[in-house]
PDB file of N, CA and C in Angstrom:
ATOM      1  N   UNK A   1    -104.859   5.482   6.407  1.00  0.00           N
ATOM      2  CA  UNK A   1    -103.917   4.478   5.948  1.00  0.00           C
ATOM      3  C   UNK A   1    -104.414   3.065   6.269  1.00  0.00           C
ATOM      4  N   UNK A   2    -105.266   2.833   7.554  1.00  0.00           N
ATOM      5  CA  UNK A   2    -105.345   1.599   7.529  1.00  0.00           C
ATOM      6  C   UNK A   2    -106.394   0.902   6.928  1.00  0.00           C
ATOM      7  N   UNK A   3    -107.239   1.576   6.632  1.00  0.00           N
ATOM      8  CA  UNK A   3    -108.517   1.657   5.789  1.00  0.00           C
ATOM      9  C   UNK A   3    -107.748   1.052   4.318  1.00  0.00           C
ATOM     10  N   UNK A   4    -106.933   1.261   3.803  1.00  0.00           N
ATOM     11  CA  UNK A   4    -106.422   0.682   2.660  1.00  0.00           C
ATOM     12  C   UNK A   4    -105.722  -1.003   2.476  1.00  0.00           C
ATOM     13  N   UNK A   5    -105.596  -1.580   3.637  1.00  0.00           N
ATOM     14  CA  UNK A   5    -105.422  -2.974   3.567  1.00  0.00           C
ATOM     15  C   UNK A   5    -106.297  -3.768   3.245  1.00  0.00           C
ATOM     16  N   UNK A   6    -106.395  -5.020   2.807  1.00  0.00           N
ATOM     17  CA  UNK A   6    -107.238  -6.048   2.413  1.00  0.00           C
ATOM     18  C   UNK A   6    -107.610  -7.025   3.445  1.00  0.00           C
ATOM     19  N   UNK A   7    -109.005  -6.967   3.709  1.00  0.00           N
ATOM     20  CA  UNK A   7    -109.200  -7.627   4.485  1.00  0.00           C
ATOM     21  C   UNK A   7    -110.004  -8.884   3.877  1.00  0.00           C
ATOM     22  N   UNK A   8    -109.589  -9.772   4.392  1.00  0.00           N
ATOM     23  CA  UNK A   8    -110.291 -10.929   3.465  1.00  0.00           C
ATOM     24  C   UNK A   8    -111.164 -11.892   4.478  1.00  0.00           C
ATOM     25  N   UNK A   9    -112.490 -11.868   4.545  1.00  0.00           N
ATOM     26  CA  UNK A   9    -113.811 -12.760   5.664  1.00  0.00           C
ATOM     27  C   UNK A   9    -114.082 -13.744   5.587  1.00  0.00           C
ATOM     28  N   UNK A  10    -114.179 -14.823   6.125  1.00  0.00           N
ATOM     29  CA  UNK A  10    -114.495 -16.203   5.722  1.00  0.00           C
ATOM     30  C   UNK A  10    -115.897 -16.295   6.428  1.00  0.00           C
ATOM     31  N   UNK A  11    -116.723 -16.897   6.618  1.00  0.00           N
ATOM     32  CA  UNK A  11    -117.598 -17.185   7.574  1.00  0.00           C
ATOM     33  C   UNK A  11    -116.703 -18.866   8.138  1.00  0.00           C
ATOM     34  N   UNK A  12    -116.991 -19.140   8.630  1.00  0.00           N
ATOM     35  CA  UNK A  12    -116.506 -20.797   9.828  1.00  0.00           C
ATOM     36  C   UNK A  12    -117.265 -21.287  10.376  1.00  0.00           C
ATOM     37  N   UNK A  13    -117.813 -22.351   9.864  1.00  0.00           N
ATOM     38  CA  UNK A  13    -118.528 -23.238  10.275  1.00  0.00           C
ATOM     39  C   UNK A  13    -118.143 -23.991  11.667  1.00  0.00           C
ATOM     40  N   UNK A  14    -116.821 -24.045  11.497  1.00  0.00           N
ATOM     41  CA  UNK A  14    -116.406 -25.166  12.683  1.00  0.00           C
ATOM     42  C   UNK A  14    -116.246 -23.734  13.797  1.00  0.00           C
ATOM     43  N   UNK A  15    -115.950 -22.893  13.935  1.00  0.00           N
ATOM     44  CA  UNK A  15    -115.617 -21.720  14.666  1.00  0.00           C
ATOM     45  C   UNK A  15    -116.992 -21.018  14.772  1.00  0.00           C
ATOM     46  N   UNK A  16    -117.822 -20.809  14.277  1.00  0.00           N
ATOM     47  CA  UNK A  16    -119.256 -20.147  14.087  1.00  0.00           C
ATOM     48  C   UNK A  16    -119.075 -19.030  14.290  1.00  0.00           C
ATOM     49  N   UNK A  17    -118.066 -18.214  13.423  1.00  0.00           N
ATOM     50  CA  UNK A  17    -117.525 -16.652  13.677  1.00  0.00           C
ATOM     51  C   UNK A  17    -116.705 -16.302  12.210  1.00  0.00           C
ATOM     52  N   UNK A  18    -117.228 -15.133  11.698  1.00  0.00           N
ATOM     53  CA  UNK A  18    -116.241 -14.507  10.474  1.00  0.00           C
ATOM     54  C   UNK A  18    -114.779 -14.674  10.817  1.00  0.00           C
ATOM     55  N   UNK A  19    -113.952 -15.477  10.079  1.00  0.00           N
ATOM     56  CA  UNK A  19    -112.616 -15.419  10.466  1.00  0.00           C
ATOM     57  C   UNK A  19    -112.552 -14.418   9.450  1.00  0.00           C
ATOM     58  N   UNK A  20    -111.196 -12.871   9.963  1.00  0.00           N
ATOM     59  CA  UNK A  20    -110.454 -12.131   8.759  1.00  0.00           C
ATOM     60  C   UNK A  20    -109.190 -12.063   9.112  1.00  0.00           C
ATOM     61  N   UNK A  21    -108.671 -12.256   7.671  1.00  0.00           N
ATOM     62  CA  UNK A  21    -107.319 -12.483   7.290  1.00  0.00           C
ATOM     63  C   UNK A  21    -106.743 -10.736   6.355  1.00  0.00           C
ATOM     64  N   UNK A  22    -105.830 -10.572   6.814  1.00  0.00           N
ATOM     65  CA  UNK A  22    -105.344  -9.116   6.127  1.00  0.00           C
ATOM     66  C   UNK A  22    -104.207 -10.034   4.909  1.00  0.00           C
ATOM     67  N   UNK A  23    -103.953 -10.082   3.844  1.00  0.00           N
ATOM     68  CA  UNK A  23    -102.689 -10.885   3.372  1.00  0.00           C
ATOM     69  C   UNK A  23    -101.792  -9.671   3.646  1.00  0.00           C
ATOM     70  N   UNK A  24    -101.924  -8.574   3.331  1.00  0.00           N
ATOM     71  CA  UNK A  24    -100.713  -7.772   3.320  1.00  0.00           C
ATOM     72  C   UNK A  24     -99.610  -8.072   4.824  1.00  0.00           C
ATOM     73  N   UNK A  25    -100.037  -8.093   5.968  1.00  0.00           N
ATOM     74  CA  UNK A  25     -99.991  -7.958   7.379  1.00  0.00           C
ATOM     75  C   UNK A  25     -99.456  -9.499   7.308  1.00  0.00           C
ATOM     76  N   UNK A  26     -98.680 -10.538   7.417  1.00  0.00           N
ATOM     77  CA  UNK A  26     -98.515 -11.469   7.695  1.00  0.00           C
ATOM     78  C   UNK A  26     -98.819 -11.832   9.402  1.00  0.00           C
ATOM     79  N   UNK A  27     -99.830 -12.951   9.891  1.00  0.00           N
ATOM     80  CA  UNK A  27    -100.110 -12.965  11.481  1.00  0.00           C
ATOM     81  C   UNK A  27    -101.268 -11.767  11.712  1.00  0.00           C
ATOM     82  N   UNK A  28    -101.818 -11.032  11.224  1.00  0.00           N
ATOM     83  CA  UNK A  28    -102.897 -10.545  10.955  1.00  0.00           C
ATOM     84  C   UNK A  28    -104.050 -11.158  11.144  1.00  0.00           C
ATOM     85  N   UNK A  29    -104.466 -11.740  12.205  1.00  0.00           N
ATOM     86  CA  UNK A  29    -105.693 -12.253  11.815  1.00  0.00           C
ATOM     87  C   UNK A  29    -106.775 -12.140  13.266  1.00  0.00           C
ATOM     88  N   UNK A  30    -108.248 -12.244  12.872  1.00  0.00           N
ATOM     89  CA  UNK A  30    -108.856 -11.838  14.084  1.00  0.00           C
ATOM     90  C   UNK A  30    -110.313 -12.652  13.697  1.00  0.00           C
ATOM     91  N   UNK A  31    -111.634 -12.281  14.303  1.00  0.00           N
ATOM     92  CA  UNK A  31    -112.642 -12.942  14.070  1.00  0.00           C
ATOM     93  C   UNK A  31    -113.871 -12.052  14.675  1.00  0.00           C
ATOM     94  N   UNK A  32    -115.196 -12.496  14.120  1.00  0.00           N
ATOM     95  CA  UNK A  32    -115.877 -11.500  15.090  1.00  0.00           C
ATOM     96  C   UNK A  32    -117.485 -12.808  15.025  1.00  0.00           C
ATOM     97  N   UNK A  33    -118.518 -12.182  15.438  1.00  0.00           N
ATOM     98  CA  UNK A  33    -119.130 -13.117  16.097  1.00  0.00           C
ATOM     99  C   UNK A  33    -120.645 -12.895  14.598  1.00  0.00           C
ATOM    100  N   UNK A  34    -120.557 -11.593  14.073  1.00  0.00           N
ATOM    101  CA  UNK A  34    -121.099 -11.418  13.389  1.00  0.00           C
ATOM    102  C   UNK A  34    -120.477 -10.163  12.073  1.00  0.00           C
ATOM    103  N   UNK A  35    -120.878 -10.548  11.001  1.00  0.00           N
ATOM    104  CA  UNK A  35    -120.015  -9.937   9.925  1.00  0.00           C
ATOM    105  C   UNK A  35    -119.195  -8.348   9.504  1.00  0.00           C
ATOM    106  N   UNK A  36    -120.301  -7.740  10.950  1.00  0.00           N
ATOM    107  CA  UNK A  36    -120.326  -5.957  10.710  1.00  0.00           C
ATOM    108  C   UNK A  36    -119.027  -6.265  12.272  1.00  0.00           C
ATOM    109  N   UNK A  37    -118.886  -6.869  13.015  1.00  0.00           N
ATOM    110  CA  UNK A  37    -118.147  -7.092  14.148  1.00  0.00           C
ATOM    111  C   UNK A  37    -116.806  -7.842  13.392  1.00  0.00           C
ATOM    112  N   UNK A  38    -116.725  -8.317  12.812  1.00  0.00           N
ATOM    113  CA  UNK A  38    -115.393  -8.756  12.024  1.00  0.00           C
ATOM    114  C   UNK A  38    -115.217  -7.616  10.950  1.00  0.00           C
ATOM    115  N   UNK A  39    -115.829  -6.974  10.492  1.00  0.00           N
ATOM    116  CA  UNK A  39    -115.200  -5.829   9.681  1.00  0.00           C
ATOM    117  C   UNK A  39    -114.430  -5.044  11.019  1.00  0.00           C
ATOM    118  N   UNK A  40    -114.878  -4.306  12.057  1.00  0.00           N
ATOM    119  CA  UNK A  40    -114.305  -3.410  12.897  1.00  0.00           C
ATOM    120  C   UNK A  40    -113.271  -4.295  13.605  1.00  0.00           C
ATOM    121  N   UNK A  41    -113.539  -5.593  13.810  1.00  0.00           N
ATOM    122  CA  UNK A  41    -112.549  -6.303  14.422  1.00  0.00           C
ATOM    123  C   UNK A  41    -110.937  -6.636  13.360  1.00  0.00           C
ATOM    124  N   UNK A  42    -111.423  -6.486  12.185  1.00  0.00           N
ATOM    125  CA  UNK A  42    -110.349  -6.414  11.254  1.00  0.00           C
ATOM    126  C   UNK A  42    -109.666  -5.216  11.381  1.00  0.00           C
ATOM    127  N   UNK A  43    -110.352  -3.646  11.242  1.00  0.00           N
ATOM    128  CA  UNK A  43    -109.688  -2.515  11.357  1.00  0.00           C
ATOM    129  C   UNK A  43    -109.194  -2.595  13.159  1.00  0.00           C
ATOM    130  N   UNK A  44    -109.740  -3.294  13.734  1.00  0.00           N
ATOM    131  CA  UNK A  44    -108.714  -2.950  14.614  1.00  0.00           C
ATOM    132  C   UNK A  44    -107.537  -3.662  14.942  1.00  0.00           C
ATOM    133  N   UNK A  45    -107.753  -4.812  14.433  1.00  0.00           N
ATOM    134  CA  UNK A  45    -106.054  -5.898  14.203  1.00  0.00           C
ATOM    135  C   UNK A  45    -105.348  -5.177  13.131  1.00  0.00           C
ATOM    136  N   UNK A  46    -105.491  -4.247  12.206  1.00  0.00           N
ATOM    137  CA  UNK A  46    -104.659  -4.081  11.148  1.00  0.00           C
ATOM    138  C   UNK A  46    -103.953  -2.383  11.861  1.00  0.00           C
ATOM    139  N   UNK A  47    -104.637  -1.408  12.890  1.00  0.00           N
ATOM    140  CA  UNK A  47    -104.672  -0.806  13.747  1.00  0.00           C
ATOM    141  C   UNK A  47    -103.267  -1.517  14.420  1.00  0.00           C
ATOM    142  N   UNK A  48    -103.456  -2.618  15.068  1.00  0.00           N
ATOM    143  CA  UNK A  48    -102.296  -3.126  16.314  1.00  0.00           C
ATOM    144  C   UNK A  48    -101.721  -3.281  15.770  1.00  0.00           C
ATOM    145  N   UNK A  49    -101.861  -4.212  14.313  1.00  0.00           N
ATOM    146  CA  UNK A  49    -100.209  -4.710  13.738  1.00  0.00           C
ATOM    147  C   UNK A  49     -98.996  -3.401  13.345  1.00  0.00           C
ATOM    148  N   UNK A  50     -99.838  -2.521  12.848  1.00  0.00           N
ATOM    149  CA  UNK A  50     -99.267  -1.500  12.694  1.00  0.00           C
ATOM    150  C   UNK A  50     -98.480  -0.672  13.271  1.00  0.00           C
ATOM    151  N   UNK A  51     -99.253  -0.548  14.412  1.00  0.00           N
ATOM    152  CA  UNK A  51     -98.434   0.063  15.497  1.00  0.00           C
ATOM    153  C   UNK A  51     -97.392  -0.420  16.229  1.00  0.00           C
ATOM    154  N   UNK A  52     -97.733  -1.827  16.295  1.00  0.00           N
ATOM    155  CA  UNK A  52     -96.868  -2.927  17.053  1.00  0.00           C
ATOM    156  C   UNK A  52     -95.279  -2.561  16.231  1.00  0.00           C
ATOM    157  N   UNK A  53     -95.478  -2.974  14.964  1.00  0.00           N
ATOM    158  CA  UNK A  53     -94.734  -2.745  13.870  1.00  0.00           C
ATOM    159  C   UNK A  53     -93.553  -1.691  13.737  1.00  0.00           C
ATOM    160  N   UNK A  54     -94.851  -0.657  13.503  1.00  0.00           N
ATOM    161  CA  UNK A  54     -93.804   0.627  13.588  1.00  0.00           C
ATOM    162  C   UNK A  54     -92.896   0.920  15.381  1.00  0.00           C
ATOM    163  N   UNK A  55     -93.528   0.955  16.193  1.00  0.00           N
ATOM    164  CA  UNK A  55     -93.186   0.696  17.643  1.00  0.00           C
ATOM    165  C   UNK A  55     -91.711   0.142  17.416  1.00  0.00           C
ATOM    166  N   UNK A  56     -91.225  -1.213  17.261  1.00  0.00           N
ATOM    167  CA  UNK A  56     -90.594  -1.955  17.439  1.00  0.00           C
ATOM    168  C   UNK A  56     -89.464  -2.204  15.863  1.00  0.00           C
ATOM    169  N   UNK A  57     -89.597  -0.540  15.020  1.00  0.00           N
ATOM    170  CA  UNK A  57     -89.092  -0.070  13.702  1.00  0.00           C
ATOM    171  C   UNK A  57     -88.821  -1.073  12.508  1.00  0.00           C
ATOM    172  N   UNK A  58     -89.498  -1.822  12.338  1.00  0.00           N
ATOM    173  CA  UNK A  58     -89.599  -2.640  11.645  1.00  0.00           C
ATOM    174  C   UNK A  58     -90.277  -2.241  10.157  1.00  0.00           C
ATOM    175  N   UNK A  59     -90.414  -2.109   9.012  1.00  0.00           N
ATOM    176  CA  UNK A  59     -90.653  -1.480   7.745  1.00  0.00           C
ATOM    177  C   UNK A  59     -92.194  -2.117   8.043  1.00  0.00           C
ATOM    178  N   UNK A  60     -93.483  -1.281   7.576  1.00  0.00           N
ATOM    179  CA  UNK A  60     -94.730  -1.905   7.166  1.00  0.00           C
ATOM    180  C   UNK A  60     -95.042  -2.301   5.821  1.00  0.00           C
ATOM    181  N   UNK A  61     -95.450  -3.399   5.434  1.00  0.00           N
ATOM    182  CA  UNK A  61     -95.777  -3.748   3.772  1.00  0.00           C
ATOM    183  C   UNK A  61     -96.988  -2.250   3.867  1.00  0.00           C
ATOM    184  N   UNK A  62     -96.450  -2.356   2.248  1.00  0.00           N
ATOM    185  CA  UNK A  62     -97.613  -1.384   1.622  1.00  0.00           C
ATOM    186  C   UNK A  62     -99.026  -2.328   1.341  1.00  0.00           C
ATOM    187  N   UNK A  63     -99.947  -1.090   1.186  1.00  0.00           N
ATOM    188  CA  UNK A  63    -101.257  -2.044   1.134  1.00  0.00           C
ATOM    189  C   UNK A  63    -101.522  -2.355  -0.592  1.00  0.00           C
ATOM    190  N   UNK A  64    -102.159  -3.123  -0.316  1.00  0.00           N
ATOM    191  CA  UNK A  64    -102.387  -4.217  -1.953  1.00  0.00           C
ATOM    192  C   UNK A  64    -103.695  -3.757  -2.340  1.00  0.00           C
ATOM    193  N   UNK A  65    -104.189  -4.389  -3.501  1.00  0.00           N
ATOM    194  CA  UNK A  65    -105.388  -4.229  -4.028  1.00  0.00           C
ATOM    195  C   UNK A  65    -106.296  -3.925  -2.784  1.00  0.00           C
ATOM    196  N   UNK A  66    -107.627  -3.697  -2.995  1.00  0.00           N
ATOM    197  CA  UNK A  66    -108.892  -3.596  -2.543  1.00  0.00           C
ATOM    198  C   UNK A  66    -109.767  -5.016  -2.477  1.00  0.00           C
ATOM    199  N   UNK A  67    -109.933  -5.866  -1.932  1.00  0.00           N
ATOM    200  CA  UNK A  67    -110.797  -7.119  -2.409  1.00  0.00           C
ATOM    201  C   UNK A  67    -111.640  -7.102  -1.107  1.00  0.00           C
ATOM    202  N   UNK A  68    -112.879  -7.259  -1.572  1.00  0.00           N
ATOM    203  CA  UNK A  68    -113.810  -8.047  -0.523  1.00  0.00           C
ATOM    204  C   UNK A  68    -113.853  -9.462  -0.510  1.00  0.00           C
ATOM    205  N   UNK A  69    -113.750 -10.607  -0.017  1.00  0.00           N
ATOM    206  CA  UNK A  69    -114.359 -11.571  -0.029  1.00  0.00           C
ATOM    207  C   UNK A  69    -115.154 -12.545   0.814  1.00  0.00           C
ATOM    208  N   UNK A  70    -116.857 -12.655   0.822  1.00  0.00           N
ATOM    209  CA  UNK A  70    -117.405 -13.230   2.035  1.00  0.00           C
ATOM    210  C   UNK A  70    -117.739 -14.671   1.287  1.00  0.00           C
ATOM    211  N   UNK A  71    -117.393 -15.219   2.011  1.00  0.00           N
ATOM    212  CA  UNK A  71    -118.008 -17.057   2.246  1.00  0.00           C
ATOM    213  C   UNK A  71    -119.285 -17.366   3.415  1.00  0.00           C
TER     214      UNK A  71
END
């Protein structure tokens, strides 16, 4: 299931780290230091939100399209 959210990568110049953004997940967001480390660092923020989420019974958005996008 969590494999199906959108994770969306920026690279950051001013940060010098992949920022990723999930849109589905609102507050979703994490960074990694290199691009294969922000992919796993994404599955594992979309991992916490989830759980956090369900934990505390709150409904989870369904997941959206599929998009890659690197800058």
């Amino acid at each position: 299931m969590y494999d199906h959210y959108t994770m969306v990568i920026k690279w950051s110049e001013e940060d010098n780290a992949y920022i990723v953004t999930v849109p589905e997940l609102p507050g979703c967001i994490t960074h990694g230091d290199t691009y294969e480390e922000a992919v796993q660092q994404g599955r594992d923020a979309i991992e916490s939100w989830i759980d956090a989420r369900r934990a505390s019974g709150r409904t989870i958005p369904a997941p959206g399209s599929k998009i890659l996008v690197i800058q």
